[in-house]
PDB file of N, CA and C in Angstrom:
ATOM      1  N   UNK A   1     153.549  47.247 159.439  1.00  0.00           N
ATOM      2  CA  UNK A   1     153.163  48.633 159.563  1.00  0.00           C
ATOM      3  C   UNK A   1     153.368  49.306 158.202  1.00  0.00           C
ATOM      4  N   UNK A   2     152.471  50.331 158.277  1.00  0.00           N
ATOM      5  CA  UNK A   2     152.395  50.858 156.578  1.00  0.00           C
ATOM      6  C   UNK A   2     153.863  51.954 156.920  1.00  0.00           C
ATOM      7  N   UNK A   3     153.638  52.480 155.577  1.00  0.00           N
ATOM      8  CA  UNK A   3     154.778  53.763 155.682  1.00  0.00           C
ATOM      9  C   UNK A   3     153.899  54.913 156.011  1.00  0.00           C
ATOM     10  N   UNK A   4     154.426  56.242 156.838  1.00  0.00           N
ATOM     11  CA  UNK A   4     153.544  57.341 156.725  1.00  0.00           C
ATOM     12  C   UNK A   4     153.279  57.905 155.105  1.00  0.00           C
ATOM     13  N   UNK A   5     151.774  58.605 155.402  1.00  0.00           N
ATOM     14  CA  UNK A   5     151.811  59.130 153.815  1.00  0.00           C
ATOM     15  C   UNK A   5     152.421  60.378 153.581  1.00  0.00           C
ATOM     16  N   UNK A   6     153.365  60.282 152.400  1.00  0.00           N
ATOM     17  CA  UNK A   6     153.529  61.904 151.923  1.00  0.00           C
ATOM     18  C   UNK A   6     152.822  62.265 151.737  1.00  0.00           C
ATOM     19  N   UNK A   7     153.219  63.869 152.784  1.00  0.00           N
ATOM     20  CA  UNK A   7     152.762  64.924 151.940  1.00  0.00           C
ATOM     21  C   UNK A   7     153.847  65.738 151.054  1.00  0.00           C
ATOM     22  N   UNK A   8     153.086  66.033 149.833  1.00  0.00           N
ATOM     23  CA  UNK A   8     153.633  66.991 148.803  1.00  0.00           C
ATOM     24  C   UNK A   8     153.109  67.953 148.517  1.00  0.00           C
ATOM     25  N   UNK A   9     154.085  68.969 148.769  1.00  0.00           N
ATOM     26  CA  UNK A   9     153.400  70.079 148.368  1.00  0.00           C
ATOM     27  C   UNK A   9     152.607  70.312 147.183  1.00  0.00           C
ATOM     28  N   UNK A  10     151.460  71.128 146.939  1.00  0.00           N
ATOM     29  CA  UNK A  10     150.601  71.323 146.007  1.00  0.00           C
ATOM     30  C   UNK A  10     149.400  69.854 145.920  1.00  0.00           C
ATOM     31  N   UNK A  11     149.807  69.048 146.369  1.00  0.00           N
ATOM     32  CA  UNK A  11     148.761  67.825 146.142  1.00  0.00           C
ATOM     33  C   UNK A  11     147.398  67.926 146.645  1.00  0.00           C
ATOM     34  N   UNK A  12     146.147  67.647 145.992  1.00  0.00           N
ATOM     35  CA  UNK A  12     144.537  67.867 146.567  1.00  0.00           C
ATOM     36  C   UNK A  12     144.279  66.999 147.053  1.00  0.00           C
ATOM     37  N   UNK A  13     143.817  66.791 148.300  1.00  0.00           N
ATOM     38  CA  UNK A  13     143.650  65.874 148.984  1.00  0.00           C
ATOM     39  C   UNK A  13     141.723  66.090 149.556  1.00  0.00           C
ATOM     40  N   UNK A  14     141.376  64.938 149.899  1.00  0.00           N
ATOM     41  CA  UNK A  14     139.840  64.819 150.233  1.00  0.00           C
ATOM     42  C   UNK A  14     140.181  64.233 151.582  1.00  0.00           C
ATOM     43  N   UNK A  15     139.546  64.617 152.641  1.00  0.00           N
ATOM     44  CA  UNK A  15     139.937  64.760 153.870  1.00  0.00           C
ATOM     45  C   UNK A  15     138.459  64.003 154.387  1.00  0.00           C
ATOM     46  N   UNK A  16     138.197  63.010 155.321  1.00  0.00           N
ATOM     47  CA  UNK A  16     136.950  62.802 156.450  1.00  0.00           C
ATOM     48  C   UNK A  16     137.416  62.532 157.787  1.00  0.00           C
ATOM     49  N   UNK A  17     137.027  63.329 158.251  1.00  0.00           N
ATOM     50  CA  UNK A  17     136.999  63.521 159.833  1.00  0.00           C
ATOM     51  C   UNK A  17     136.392  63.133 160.703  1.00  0.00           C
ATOM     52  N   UNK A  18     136.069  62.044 161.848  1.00  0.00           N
ATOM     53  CA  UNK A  18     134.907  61.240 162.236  1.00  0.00           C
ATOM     54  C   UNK A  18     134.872  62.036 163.625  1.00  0.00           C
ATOM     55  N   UNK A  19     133.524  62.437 164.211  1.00  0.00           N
ATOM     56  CA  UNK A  19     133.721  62.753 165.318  1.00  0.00           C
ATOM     57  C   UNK A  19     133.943  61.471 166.333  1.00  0.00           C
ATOM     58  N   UNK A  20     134.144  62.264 167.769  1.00  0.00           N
ATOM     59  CA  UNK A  20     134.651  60.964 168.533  1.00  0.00           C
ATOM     60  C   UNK A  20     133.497  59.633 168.928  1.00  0.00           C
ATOM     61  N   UNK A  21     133.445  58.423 168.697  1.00  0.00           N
ATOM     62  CA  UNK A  21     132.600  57.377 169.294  1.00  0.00           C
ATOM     63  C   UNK A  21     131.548  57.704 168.036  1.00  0.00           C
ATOM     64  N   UNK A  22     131.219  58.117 166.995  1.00  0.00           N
ATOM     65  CA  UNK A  22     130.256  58.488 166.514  1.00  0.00           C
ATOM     66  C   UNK A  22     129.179  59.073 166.275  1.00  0.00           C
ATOM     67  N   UNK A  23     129.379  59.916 167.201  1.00  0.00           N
ATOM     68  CA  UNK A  23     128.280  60.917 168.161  1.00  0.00           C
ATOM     69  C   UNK A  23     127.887  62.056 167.302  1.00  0.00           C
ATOM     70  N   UNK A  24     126.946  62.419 167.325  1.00  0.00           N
ATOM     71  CA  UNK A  24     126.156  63.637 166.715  1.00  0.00           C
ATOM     72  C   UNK A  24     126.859  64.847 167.060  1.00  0.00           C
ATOM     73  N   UNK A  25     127.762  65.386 167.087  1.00  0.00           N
ATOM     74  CA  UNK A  25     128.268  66.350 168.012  1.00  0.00           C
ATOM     75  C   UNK A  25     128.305  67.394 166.898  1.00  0.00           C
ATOM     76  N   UNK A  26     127.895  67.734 165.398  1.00  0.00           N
ATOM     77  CA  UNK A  26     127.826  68.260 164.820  1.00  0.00           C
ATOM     78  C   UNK A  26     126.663  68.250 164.181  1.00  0.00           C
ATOM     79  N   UNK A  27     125.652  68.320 164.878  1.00  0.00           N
ATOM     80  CA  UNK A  27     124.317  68.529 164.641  1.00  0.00           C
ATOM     81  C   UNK A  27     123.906  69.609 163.839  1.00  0.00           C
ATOM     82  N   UNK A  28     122.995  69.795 162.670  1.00  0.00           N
ATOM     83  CA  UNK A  28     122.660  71.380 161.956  1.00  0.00           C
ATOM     84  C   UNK A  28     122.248  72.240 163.165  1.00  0.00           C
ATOM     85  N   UNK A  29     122.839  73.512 163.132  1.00  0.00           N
ATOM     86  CA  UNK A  29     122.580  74.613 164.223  1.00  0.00           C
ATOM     87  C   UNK A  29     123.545  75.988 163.682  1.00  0.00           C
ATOM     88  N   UNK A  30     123.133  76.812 163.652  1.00  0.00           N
ATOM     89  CA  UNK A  30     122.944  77.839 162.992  1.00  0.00           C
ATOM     90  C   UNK A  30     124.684  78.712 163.527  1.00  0.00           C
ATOM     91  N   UNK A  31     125.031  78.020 164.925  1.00  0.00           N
ATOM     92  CA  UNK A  31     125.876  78.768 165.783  1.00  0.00           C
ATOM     93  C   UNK A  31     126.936  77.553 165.401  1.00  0.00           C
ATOM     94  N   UNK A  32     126.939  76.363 165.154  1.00  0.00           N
ATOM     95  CA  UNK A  32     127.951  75.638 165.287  1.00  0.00           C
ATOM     96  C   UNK A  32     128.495  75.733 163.952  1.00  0.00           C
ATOM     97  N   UNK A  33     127.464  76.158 162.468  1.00  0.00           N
ATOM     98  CA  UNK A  33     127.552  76.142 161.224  1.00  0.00           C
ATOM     99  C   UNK A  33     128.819  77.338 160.941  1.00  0.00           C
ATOM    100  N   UNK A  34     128.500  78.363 161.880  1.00  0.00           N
ATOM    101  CA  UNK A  34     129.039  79.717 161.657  1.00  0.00           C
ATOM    102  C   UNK A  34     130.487  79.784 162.067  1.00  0.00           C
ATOM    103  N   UNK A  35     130.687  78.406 163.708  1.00  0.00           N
ATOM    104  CA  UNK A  35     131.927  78.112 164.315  1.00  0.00           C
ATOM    105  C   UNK A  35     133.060  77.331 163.588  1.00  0.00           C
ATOM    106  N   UNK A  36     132.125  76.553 162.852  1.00  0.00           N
ATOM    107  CA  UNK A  36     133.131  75.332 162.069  1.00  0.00           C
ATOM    108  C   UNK A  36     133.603  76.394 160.986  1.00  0.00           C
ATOM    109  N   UNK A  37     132.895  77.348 160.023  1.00  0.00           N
ATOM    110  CA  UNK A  37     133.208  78.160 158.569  1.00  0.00           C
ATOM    111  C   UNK A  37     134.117  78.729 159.277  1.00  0.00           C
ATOM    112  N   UNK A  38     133.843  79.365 160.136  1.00  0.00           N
ATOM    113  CA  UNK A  38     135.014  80.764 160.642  1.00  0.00           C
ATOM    114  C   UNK A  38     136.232  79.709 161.101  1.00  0.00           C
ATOM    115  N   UNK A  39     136.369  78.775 161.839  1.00  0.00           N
ATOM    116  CA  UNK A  39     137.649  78.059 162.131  1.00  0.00           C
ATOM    117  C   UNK A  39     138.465  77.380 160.800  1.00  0.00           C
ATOM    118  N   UNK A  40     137.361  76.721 160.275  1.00  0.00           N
ATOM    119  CA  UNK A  40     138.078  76.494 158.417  1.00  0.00           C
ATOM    120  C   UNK A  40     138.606  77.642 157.628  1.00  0.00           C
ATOM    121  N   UNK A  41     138.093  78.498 158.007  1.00  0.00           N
ATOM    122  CA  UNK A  41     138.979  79.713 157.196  1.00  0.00           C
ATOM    123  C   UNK A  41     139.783  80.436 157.932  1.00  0.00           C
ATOM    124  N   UNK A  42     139.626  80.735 159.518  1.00  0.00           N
ATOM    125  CA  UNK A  42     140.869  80.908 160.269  1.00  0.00           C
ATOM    126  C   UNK A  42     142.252  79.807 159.729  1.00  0.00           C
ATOM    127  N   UNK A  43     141.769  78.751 160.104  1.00  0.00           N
ATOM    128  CA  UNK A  43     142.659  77.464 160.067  1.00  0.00           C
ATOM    129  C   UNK A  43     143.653  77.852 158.222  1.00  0.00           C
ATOM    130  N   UNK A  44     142.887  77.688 157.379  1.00  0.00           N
ATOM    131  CA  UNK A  44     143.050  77.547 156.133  1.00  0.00           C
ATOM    132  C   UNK A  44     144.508  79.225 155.668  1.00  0.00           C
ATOM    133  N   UNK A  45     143.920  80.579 155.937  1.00  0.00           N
ATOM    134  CA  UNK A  45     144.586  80.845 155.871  1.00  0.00           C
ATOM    135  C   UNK A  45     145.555  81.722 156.351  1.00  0.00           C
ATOM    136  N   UNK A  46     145.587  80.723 158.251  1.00  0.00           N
ATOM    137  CA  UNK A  46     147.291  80.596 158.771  1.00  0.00           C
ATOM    138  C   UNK A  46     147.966  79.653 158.446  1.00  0.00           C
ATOM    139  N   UNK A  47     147.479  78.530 157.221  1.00  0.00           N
ATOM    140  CA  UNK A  47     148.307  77.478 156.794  1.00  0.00           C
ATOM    141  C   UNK A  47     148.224  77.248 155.113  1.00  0.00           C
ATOM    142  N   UNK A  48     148.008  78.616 154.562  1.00  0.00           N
ATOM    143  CA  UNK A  48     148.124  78.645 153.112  1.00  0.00           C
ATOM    144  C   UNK A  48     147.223  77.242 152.229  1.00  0.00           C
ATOM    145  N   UNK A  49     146.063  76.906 153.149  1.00  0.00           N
ATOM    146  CA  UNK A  49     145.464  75.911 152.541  1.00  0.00           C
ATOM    147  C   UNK A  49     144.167  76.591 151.634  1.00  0.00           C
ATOM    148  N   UNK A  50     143.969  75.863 150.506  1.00  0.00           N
ATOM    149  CA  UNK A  50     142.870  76.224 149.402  1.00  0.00           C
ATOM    150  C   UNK A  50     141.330  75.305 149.636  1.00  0.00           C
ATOM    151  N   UNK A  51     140.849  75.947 150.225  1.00  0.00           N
ATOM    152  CA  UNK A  51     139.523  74.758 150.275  1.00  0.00           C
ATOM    153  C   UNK A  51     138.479  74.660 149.068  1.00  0.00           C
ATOM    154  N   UNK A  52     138.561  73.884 148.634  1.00  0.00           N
ATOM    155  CA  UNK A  52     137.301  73.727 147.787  1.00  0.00           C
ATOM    156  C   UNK A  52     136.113  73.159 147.619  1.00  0.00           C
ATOM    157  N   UNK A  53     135.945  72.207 148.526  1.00  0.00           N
ATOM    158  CA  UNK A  53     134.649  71.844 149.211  1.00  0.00           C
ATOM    159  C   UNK A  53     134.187  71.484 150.261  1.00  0.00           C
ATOM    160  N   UNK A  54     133.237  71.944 151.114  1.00  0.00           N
ATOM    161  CA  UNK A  54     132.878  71.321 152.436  1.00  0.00           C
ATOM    162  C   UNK A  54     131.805  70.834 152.573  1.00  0.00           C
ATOM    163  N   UNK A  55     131.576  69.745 153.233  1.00  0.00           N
ATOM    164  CA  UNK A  55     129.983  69.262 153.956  1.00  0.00           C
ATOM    165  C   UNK A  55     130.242  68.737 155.160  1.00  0.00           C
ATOM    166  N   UNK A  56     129.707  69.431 155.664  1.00  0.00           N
ATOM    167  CA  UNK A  56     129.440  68.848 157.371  1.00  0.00           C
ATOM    168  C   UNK A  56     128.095  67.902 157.914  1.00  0.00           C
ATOM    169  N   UNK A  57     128.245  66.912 158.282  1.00  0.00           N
ATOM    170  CA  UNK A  57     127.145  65.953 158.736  1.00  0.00           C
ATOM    171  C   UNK A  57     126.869  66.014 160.172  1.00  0.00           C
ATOM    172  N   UNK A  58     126.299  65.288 160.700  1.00  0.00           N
ATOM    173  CA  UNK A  58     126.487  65.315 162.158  1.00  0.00           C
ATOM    174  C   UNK A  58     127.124  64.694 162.896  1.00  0.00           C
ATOM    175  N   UNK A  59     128.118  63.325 162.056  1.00  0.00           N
ATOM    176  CA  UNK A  59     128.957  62.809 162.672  1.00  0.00           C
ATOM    177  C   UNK A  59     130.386  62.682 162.208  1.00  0.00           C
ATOM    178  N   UNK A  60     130.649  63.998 161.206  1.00  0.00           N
ATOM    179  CA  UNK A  60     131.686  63.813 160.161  1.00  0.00           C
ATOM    180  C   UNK A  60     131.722  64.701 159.650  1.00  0.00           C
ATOM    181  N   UNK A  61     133.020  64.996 158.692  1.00  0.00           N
ATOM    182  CA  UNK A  61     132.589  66.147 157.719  1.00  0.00           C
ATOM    183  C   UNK A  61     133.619  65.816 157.004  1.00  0.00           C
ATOM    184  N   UNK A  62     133.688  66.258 155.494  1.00  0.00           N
ATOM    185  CA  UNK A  62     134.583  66.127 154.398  1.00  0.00           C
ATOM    186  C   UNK A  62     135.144  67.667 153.836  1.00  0.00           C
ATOM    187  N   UNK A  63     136.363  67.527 153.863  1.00  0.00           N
ATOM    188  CA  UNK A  63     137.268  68.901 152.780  1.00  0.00           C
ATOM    189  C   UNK A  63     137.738  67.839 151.720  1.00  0.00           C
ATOM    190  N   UNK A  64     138.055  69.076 150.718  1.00  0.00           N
ATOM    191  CA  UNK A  64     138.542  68.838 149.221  1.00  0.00           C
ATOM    192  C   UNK A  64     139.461  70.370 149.740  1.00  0.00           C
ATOM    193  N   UNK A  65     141.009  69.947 149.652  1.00  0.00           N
ATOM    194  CA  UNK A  65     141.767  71.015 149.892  1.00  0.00           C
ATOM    195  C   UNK A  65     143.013  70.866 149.028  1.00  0.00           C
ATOM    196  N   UNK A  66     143.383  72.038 148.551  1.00  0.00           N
ATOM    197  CA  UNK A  66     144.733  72.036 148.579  1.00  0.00           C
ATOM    198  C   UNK A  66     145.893  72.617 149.195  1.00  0.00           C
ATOM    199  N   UNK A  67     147.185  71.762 149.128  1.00  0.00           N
ATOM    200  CA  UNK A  67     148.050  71.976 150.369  1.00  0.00           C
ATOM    201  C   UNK A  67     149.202  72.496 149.477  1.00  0.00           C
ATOM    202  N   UNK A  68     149.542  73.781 149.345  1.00  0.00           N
ATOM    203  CA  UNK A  68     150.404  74.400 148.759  1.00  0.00           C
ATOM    204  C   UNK A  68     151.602  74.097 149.133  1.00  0.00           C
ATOM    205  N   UNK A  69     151.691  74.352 150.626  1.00  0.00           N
ATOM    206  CA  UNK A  69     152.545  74.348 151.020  1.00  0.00           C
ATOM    207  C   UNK A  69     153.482  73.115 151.961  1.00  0.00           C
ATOM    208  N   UNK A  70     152.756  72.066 152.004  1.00  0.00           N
ATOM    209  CA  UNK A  70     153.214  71.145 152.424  1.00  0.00           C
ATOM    210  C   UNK A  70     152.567  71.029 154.067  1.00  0.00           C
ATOM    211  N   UNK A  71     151.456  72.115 154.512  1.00  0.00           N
ATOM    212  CA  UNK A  71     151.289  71.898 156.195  1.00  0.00           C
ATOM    213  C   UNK A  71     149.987  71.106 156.608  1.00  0.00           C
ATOM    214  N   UNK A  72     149.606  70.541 155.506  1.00  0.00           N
ATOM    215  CA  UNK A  72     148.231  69.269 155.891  1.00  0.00           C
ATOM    216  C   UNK A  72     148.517  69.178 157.174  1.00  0.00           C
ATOM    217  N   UNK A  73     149.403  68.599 157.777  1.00  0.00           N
ATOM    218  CA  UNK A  73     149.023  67.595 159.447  1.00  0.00           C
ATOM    219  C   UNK A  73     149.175  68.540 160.372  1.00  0.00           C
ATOM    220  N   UNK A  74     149.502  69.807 160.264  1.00  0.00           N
ATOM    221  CA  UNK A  74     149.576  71.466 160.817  1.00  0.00           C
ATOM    222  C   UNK A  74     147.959  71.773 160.733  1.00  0.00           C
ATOM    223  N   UNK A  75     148.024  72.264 159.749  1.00  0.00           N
ATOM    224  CA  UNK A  75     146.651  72.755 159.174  1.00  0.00           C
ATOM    225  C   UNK A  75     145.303  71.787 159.965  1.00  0.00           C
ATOM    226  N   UNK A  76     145.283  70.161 160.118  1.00  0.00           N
ATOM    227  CA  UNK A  76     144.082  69.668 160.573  1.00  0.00           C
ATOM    228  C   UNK A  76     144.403  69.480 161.947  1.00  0.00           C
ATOM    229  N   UNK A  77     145.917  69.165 162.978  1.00  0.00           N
ATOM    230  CA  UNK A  77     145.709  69.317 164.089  1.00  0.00           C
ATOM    231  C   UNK A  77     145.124  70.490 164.632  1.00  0.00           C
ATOM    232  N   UNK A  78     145.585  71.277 164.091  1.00  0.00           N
ATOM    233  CA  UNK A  78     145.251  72.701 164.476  1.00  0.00           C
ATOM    234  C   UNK A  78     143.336  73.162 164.437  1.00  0.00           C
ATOM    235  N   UNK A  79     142.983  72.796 163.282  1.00  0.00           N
ATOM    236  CA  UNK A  79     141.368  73.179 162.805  1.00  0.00           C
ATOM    237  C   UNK A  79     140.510  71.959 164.082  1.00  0.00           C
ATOM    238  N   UNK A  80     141.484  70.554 164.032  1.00  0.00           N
ATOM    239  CA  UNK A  80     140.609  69.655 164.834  1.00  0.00           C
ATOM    240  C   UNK A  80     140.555  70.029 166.312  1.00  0.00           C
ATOM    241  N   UNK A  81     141.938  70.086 166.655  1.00  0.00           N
ATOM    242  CA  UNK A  81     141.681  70.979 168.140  1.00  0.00           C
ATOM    243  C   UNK A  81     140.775  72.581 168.459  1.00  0.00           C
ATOM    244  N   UNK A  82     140.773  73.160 167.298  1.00  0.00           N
ATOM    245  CA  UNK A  82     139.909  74.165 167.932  1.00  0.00           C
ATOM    246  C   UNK A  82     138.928  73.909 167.840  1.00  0.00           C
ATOM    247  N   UNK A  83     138.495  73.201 167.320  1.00  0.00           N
ATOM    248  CA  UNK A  83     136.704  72.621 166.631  1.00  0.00           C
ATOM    249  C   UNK A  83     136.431  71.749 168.159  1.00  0.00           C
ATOM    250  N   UNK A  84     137.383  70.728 168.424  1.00  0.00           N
ATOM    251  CA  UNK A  84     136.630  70.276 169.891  1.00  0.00           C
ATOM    252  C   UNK A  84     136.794  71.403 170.835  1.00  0.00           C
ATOM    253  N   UNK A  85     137.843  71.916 171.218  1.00  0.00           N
ATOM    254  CA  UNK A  85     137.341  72.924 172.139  1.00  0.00           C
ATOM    255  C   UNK A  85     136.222  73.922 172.420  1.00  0.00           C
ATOM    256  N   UNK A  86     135.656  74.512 170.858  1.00  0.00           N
ATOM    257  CA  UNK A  86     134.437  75.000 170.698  1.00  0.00           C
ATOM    258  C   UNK A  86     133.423  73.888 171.090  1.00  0.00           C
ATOM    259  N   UNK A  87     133.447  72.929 170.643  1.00  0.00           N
ATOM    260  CA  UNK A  87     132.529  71.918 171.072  1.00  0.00           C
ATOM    261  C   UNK A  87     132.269  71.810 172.554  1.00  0.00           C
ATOM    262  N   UNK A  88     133.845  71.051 172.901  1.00  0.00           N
ATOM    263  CA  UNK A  88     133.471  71.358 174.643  1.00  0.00           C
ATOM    264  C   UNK A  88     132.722  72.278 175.348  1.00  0.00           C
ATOM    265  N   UNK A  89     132.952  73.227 175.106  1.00  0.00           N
ATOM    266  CA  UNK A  89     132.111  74.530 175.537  1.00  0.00           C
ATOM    267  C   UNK A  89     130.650  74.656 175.338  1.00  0.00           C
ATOM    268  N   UNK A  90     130.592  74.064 174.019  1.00  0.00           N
ATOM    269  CA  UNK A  90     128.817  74.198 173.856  1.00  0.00           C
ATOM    270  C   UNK A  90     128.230  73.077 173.962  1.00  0.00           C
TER     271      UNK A  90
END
């Protein structure tokens, strides 16, 4: 078994996120585009995170962030659970 990875504060990290089974569940749509920005920046700053790049695909998406403060695994449980729950719903 590996070791968990540190996190350190201030470190930039590049983040990919797979949706579940591989599924399109992030299809281009004008309402889901607007759900994911507003939860990345909800998410981002109640956890002092710096984003600096996003692309969303339809089965994935990538951040370029920085973690000032040390709450990476805060910061993406948090953004990943509200992102499926919006999902569920729609």
């Amino acid at each position: 078994m590996s070791l968990p990875r540190q996190i350190i504060p201030g470190d930039t990290w590049f983040i990919t996120r797979r949706c579940t089974q591989r599924t399109s569940l992030l299809k281009p749509c004008a309402i889901l585009t607007a759900v994911f920005m507003y939860l990345l920046i909800y998410c981002a700053k109640q956890y002092g995170i710096m984003i600096h790049a996003v692309c969303v695909m339809s089965t994935h998406y990538h951040l370029v962030v920085t973690d000032p403060f040390g709450l990476l695994p805060r910061f993406m449980e948090n953004l990943n659970k509200l992102l499926a729950k919006v999902l569920n719903c729609h």
